[in-house]
N, C-alpha and C. Protein backbone atom coordinates (compact mmCIF):
# COMPACT_ATOMS: atom_id res chain seq x y z
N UNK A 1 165.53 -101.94 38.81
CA UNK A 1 165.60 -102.75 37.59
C UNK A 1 164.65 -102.17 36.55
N UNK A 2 165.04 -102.06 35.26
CA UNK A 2 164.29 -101.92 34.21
C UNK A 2 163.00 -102.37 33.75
N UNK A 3 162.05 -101.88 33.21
CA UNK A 3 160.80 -102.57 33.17
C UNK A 3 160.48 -102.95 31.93
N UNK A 4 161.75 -102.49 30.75
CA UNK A 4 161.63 -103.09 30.04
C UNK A 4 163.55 -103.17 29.34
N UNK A 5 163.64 -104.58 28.64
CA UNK A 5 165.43 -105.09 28.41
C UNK A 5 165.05 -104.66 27.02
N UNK A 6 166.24 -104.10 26.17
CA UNK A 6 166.50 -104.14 24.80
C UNK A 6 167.20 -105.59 24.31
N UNK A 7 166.88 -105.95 23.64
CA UNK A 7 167.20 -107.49 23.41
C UNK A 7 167.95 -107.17 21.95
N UNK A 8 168.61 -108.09 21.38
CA UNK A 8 169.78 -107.84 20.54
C UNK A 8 169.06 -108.40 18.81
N UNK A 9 167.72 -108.58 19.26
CA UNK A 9 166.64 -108.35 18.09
C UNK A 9 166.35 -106.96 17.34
N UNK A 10 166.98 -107.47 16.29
CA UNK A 10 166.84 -105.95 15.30
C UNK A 10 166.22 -106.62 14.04
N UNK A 11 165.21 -106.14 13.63
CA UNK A 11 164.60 -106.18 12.61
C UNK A 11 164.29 -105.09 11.32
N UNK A 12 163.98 -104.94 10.19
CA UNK A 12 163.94 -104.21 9.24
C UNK A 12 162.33 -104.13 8.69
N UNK A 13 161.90 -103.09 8.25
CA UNK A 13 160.42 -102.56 8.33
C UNK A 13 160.73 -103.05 6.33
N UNK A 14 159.80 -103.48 6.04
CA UNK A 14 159.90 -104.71 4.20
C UNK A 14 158.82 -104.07 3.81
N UNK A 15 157.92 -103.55 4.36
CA UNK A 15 156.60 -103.10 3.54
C UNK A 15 155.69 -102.16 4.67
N UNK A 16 154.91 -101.45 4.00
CA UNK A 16 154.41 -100.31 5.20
C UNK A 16 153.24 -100.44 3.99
N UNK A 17 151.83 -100.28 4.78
CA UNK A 17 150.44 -100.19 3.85
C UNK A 17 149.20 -98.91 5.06
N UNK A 18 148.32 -99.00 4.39
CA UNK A 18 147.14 -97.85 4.41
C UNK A 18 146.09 -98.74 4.16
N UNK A 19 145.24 -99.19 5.32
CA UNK A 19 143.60 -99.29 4.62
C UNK A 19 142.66 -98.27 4.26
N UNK A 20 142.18 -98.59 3.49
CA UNK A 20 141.20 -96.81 3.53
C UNK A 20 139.72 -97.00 3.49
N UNK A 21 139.45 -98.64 3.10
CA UNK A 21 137.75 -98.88 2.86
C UNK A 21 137.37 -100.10 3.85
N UNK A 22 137.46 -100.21 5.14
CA UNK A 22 137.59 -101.82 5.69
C UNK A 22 136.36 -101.93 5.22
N UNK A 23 134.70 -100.90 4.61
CA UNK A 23 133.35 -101.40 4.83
C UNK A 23 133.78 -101.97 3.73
N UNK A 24 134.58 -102.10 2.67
CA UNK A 24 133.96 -102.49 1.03
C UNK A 24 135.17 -103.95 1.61
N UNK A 25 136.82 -104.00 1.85
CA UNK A 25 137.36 -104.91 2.00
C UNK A 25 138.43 -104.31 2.71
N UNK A 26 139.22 -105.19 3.54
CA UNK A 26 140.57 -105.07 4.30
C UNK A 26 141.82 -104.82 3.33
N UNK A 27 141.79 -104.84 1.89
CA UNK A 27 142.94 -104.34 1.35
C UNK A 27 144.02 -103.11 1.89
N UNK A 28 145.38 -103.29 2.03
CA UNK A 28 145.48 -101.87 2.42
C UNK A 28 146.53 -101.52 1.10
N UNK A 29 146.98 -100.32 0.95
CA UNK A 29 147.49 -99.69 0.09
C UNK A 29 149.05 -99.77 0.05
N UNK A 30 149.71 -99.93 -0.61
CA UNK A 30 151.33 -100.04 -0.22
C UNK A 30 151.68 -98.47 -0.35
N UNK A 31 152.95 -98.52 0.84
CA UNK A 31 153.35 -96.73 1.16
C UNK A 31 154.93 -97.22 1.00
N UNK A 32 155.38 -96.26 0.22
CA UNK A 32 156.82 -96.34 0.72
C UNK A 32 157.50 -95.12 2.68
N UNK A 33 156.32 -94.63 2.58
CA UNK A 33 156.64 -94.09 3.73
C UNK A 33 155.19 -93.71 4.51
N UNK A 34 155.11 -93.25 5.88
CA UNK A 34 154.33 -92.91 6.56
C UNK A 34 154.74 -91.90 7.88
N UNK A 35 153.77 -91.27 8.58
CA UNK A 35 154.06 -90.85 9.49
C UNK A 35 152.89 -91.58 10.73
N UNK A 36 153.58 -91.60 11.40
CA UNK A 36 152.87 -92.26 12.56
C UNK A 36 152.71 -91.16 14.16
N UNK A 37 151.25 -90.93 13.56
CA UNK A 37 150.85 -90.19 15.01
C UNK A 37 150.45 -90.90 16.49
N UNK A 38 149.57 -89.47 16.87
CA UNK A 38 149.62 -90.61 18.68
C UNK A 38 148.12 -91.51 18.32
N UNK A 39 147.70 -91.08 17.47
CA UNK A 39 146.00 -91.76 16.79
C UNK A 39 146.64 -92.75 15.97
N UNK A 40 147.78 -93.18 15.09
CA UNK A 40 148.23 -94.33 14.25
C UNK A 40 148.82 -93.98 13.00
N UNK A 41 148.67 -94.36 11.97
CA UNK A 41 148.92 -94.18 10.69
C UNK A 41 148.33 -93.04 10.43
N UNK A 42 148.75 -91.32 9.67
CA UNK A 42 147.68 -91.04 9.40
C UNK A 42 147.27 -91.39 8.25
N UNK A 43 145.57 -91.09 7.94
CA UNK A 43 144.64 -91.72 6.83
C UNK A 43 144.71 -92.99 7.00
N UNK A 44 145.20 -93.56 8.26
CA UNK A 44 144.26 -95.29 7.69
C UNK A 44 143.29 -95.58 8.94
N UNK A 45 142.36 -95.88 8.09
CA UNK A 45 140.83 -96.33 8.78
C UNK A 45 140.96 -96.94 9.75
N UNK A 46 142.12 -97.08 10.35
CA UNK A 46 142.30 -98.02 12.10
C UNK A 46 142.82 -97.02 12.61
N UNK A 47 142.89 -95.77 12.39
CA UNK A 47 143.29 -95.07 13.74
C UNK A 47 142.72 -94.29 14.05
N UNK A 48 143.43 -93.51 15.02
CA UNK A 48 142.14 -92.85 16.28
C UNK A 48 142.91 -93.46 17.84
N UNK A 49 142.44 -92.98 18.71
CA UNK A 49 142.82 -92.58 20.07
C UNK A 49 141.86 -93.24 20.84
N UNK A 50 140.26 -93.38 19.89
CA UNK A 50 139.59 -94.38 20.29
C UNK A 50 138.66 -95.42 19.41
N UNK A 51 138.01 -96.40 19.77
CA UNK A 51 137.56 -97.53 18.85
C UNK A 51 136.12 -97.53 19.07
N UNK A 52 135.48 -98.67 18.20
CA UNK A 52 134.32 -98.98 19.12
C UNK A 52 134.77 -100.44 19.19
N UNK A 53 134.39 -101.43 19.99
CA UNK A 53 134.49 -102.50 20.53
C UNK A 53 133.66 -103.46 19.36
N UNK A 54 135.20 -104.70 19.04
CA UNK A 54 134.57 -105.43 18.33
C UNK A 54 134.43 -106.70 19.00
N UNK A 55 134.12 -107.91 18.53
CA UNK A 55 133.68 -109.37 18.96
C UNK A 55 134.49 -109.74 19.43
N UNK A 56 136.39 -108.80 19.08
CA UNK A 56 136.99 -109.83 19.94
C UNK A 56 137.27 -109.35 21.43
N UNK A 57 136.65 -108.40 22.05
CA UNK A 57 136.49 -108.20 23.34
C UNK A 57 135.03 -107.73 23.88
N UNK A 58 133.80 -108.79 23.35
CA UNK A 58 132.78 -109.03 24.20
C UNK A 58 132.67 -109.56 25.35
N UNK A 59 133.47 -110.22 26.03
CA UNK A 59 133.87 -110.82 26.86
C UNK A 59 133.95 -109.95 28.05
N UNK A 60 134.54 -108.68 27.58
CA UNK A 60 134.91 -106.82 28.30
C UNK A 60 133.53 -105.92 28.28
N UNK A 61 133.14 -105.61 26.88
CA UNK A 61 132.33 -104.92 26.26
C UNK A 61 131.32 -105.21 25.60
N UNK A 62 129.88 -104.73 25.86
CA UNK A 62 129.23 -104.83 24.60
C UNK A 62 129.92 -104.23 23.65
N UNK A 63 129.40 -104.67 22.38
CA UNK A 63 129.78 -104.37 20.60
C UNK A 63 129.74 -103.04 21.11
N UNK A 64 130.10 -102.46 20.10
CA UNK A 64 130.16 -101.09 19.81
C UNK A 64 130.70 -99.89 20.91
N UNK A 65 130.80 -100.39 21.67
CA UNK A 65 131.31 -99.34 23.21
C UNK A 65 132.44 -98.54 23.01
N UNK A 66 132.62 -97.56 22.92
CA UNK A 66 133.84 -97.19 22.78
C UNK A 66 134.72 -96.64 23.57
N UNK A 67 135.75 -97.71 23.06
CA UNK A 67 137.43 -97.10 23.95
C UNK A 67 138.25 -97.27 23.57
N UNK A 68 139.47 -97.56 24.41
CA UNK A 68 140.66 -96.60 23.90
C UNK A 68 141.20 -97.69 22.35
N UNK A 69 141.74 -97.09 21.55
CA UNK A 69 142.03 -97.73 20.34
C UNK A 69 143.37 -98.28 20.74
N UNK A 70 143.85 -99.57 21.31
CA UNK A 70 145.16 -100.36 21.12
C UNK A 70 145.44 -100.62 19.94
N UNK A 71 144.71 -100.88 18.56
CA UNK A 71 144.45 -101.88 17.61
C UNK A 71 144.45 -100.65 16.48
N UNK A 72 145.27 -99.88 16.72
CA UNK A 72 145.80 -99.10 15.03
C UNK A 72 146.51 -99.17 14.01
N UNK A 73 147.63 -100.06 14.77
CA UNK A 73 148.35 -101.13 13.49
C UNK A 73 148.16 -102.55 13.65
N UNK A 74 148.26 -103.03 12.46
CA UNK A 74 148.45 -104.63 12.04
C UNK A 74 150.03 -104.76 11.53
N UNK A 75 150.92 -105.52 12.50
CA UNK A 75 151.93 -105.22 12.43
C UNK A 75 152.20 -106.96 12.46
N UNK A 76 153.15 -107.09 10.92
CA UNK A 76 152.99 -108.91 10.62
C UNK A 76 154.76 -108.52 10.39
N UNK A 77 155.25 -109.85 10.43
CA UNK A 77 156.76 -111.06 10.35
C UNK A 77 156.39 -111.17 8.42
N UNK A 78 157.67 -110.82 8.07
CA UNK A 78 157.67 -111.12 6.58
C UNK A 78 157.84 -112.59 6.99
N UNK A 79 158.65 -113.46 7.29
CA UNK A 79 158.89 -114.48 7.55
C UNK A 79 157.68 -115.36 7.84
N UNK A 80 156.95 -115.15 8.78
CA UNK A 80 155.77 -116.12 8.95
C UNK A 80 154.67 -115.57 7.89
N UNK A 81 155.36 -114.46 7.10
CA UNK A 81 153.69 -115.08 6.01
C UNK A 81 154.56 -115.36 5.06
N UNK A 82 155.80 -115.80 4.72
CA UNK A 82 156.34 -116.44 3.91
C UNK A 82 155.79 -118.02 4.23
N UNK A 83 156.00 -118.16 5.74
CA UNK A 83 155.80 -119.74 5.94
C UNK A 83 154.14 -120.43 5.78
N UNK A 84 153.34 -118.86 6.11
CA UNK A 84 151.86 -119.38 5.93
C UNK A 84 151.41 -119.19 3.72
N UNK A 85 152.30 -118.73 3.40
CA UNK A 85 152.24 -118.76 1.91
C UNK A 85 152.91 -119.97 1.59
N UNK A 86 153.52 -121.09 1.93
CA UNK A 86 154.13 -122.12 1.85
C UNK A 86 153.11 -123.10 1.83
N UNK A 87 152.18 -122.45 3.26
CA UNK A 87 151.12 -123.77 3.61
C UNK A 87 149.95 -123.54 2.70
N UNK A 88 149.98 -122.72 2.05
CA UNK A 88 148.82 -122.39 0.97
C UNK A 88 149.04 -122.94 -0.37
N UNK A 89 150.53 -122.98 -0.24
CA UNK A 89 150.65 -123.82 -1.73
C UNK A 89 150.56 -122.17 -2.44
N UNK A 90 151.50 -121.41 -2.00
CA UNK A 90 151.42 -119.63 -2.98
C UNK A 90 152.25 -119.48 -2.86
N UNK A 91 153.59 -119.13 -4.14
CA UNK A 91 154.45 -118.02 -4.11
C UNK A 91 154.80 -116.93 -3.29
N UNK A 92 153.63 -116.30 -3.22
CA UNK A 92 154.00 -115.31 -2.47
C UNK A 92 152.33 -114.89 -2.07
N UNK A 93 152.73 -114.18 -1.01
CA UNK A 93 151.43 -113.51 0.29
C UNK A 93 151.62 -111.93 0.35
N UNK A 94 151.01 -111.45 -0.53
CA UNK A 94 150.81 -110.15 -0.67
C UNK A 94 150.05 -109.28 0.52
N UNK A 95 151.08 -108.76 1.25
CA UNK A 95 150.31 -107.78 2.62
C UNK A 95 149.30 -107.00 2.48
N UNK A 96 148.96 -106.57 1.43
CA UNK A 96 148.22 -105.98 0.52
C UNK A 96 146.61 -107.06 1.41
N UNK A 97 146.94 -107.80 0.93
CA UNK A 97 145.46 -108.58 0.70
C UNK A 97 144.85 -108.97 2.71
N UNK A 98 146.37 -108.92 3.34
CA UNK A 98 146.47 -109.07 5.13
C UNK A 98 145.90 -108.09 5.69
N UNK A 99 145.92 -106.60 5.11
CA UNK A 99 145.30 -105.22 5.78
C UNK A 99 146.65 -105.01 6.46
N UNK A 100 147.59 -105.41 6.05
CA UNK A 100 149.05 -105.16 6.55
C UNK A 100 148.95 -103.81 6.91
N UNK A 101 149.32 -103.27 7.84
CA UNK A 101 149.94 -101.75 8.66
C UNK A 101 152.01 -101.38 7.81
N UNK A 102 152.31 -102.87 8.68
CA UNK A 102 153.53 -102.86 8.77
C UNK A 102 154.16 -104.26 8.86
N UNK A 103 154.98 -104.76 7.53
CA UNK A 103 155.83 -106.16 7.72
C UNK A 103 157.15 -105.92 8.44
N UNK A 104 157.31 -106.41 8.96
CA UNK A 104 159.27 -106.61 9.52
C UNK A 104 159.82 -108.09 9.08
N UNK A 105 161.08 -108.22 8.79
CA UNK A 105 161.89 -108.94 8.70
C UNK A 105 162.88 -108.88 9.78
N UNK A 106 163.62 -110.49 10.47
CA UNK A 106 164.66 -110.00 10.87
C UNK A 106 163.83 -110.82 12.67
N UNK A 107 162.99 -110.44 13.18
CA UNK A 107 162.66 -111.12 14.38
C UNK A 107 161.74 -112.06 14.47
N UNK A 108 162.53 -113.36 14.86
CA UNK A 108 162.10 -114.41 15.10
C UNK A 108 160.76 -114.67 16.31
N UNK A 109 159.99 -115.68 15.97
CA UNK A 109 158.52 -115.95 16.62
C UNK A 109 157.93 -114.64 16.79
N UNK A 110 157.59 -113.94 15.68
CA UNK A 110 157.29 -112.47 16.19
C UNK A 110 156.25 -112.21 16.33
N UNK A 111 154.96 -113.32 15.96
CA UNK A 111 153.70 -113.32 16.54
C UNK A 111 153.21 -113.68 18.21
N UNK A 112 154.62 -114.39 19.04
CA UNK A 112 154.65 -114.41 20.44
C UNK A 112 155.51 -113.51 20.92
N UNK A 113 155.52 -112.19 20.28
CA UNK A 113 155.93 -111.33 21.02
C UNK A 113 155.35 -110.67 22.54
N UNK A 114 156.10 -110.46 23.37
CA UNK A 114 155.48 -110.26 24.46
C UNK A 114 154.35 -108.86 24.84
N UNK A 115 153.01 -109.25 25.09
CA UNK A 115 152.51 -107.85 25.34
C UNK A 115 153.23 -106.57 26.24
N UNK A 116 153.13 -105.35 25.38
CA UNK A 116 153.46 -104.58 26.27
C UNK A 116 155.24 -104.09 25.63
N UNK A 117 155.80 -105.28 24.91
CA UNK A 117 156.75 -104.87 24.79
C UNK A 117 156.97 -103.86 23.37
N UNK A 118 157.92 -103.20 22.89
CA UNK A 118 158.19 -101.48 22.35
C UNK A 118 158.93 -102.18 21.03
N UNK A 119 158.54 -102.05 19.34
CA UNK A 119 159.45 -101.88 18.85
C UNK A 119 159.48 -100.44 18.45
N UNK A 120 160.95 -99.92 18.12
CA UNK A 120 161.58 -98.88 17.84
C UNK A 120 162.19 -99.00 16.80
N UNK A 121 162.18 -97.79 15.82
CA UNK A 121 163.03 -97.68 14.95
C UNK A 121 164.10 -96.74 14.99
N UNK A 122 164.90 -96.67 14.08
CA UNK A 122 166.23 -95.69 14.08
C UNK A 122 165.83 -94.66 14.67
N UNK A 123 165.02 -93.67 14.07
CA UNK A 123 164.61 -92.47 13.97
C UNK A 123 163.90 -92.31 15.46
N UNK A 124 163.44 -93.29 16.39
CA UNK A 124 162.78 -93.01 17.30
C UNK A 124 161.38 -93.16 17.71
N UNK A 125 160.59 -93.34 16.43
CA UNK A 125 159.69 -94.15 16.18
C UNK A 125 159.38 -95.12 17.12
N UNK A 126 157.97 -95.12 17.89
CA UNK A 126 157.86 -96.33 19.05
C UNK A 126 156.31 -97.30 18.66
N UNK A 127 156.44 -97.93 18.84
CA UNK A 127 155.34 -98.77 18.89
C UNK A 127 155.17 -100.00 19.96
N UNK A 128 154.13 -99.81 20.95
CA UNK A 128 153.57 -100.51 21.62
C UNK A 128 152.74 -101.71 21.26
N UNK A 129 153.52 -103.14 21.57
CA UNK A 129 152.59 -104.82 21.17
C UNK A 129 151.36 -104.46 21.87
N UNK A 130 150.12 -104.73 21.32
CA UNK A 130 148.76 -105.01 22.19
C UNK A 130 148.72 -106.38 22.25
N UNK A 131 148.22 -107.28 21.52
CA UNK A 131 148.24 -108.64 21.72
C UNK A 131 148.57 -109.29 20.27
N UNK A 132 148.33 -110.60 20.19
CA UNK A 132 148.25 -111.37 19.37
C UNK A 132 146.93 -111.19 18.68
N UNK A 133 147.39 -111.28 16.99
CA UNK A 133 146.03 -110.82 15.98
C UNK A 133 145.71 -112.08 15.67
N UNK A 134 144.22 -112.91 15.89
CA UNK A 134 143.96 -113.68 15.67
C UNK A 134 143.06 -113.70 14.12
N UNK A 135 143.41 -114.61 13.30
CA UNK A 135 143.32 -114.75 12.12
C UNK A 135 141.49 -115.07 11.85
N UNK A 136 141.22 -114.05 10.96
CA UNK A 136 139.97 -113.78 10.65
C UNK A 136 140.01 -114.07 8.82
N UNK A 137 138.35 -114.29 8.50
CA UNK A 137 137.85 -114.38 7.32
C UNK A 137 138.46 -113.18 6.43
N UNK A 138 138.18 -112.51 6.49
CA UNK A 138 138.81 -111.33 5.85
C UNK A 138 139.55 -111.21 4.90
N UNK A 139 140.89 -111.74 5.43
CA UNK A 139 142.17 -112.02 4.68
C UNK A 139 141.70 -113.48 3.85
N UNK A 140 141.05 -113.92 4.23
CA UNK A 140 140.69 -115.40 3.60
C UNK A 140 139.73 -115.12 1.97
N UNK A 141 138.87 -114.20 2.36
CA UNK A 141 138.26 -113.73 1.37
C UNK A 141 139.28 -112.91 -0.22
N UNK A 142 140.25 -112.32 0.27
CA UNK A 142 141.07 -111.26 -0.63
C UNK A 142 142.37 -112.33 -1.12
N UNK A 143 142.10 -113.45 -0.81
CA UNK A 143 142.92 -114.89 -1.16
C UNK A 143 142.65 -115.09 -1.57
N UNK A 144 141.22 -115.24 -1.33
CA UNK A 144 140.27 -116.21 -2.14
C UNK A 144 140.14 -116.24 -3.87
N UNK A 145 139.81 -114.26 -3.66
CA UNK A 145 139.57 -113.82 -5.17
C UNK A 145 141.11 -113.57 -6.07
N UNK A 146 141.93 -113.62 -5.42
CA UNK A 146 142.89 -113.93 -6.35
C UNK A 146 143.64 -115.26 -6.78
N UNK A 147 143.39 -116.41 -6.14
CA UNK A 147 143.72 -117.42 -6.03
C UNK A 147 142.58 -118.22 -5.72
N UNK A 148 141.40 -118.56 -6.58
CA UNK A 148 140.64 -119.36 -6.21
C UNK A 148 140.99 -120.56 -5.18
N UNK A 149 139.91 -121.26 -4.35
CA UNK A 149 140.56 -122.58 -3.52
C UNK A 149 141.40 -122.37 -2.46
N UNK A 150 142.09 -121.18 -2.33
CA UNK A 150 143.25 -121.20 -1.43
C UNK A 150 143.22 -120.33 -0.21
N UNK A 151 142.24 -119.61 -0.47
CA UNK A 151 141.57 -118.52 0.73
C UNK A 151 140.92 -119.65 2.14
N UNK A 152 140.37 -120.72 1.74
CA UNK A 152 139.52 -121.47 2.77
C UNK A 152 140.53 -121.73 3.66
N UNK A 153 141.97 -122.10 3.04
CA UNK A 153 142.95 -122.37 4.00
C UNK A 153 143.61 -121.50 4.68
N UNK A 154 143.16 -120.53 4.87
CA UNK A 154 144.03 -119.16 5.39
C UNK A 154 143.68 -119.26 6.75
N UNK A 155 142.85 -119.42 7.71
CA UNK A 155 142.46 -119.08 9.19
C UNK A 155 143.69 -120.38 9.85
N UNK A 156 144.07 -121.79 9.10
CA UNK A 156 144.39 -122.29 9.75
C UNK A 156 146.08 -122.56 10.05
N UNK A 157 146.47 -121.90 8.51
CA UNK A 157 147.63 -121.82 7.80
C UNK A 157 148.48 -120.39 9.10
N UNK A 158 147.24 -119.34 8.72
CA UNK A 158 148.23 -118.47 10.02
C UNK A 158 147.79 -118.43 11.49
N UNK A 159 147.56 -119.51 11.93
CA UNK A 159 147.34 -119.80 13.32
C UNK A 159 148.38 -119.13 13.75
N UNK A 160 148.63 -118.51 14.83
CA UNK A 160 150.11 -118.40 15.48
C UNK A 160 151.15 -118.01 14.56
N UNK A 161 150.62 -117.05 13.20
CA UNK A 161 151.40 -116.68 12.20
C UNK A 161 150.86 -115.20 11.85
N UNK A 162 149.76 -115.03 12.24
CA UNK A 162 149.11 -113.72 11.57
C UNK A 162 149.58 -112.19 12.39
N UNK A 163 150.64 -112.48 13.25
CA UNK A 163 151.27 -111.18 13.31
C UNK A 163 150.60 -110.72 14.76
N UNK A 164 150.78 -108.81 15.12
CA UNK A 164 150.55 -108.58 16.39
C UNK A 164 149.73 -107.06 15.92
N UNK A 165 148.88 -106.89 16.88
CA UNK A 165 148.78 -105.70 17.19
C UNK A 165 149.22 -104.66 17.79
N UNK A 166 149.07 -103.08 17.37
CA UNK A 166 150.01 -102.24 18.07
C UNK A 166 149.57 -101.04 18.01
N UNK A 167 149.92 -100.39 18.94
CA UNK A 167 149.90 -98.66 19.26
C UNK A 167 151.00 -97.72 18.85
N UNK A 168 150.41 -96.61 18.68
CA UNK A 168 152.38 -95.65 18.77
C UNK A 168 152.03 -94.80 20.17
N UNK A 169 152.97 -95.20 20.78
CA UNK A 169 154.10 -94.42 22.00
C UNK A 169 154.64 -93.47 21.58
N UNK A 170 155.02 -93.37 20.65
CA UNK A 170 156.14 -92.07 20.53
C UNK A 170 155.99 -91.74 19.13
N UNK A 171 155.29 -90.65 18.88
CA UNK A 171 154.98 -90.51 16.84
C UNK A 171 155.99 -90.16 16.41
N UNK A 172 156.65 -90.86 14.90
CA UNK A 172 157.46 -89.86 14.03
C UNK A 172 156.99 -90.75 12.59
N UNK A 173 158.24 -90.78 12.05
CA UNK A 173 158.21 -91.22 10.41
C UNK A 173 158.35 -92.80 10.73
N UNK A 174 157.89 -93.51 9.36
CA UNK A 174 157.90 -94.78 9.34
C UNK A 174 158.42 -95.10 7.67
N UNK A 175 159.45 -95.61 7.66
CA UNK A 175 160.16 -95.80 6.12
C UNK A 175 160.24 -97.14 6.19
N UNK A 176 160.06 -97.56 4.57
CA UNK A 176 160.95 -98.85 4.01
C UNK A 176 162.02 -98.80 4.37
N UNK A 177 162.80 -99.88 4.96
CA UNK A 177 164.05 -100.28 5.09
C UNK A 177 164.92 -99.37 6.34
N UNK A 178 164.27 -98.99 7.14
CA UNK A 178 164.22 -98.43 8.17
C UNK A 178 164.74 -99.90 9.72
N UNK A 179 165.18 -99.48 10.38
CA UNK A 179 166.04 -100.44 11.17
C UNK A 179 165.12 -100.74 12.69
N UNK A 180 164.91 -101.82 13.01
CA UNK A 180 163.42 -101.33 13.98
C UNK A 180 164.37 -102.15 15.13
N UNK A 181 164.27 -102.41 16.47
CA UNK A 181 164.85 -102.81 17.54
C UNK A 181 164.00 -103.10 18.45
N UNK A 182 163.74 -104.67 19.02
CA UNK A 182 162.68 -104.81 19.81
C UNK A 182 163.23 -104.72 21.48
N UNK A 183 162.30 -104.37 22.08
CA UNK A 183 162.48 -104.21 24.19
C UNK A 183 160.92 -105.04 24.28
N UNK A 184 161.31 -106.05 25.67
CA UNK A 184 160.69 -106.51 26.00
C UNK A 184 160.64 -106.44 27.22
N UNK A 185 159.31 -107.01 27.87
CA UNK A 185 158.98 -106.28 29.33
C UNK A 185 160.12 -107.16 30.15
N UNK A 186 160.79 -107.11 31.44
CA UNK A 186 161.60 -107.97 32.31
C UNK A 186 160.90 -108.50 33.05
N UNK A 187 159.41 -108.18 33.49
CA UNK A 187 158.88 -109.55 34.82
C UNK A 187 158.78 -110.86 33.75
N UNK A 188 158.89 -111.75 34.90
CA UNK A 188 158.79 -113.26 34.07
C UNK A 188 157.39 -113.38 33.85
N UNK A 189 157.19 -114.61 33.13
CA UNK A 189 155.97 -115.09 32.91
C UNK A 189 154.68 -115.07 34.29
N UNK A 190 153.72 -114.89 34.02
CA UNK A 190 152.47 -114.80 34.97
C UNK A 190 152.32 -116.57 35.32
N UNK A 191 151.87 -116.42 36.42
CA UNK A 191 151.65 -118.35 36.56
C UNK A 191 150.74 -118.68 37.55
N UNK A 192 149.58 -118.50 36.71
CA UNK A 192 148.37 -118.28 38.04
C UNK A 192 148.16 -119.89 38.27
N UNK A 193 147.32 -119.82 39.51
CA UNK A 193 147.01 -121.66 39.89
C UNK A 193 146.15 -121.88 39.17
N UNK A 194 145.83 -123.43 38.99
CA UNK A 194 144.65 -123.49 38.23
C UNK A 194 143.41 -123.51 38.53
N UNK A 195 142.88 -123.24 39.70
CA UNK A 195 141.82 -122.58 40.41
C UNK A 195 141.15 -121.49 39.68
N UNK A 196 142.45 -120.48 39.48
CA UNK A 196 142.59 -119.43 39.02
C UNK A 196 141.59 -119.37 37.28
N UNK A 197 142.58 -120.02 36.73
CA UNK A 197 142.48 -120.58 35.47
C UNK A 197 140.96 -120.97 35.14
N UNK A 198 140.33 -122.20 36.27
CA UNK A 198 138.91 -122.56 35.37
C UNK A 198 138.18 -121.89 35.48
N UNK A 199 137.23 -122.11 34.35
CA UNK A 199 136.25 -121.43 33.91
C UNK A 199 136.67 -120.39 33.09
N UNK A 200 138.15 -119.99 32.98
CA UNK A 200 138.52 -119.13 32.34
C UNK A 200 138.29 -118.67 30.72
N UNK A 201 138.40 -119.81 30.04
CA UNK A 201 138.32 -119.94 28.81
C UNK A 201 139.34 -120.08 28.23
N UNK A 202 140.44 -120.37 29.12
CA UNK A 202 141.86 -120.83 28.67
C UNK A 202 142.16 -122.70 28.32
């Protein structure tokens, strides 16, 4: 059996960006195209082959330790920041201001996408889910200054909206309007006892 199913989820790549300064702010740059190596985007300040360890895996690592870089794209649902620009009371949610990597349109709940699982594009293009990107100040701040008042509401607005993290598997080109196809892993869900579970932090 397969270890991972192609599912009949096809989605379309809406916007492709570049950070280049995360010390000054998370803005990233809009691209109409990119190439995607085995390190990430090249020229954007999240890639590399390896990281140093931030707060959200102290739990693993002291700060700063470095390893392997999962976390080279920020890969968001046009759709759920349409719906978290709804809850802000905004027109529109400029990826720009998210540190956006890469928006897709087209796949549904795409912030519970399953770890591990591959989107692909036409061309062959692979990208590996790391986890769920949990919504930080950051983006709240680059709200903030363009929309006074409306930044404070950002951590809560994209709960379970702020998109996924990801690797490339397989480097090539990355275009606007490019046709992407998601595979997801086939074991079922994990279902540990709850023995298991306490103390966990779950």
């Amino acid at each position: 059996m397969p270890c991972l199913v192609r599912t009949n989820c096809k989605g379309t790549i809406k916007w492709l960006g570049q950070v280049n300064a995360p010390e000054v702010n998370i803005r990233s740059k809009s691209l109409p195209n990119a190439l995607a190596t085995f390190e990430g985007i090249t020229g954007e300040a999240h890639s590399g082959n390896t990281r140093k360890s931030c707060v959200r895996v102290t739990m693993l690592h002291p700060k700063g330790t470095e390893i392997r870089n999962t976390r080279q794209l920020s890969v968001l649902s046009a759709e759920e920041n349409e719906e978290i620009a709804a809850l802000l009371k905004l027109e529109k949610l400029n990826p720009s201001w998210l540190g956006a990597s890469i928006v897709i349109a087209g796949i549904p709940d795409f912030t519970h996408i399953p770890p591990g699982s591959r989107l692909q594009t036409s061309a062959g293009t692979t990208l590996t889910v790391d986890l769920e990107n949990a919504p930080c100040n950051w983006p709240a701040k680059e709200i903030e200054a363009e929309h006074p008042g409306r930044g404070k509401g950002f951590k809560n607005a994209a709960n379970g909206r702020r998109g996924l993290t990801a690797w490339v598997e397989r480097p090539g080109p990355l275009s606007v309007g490019d046709s992407v196809t998601l595979f997801i892993p086939s074991q079922r869900v994990w279902e540990p006892n709850s023995e298991i579970m306490s103390g966990s932090g779950f």
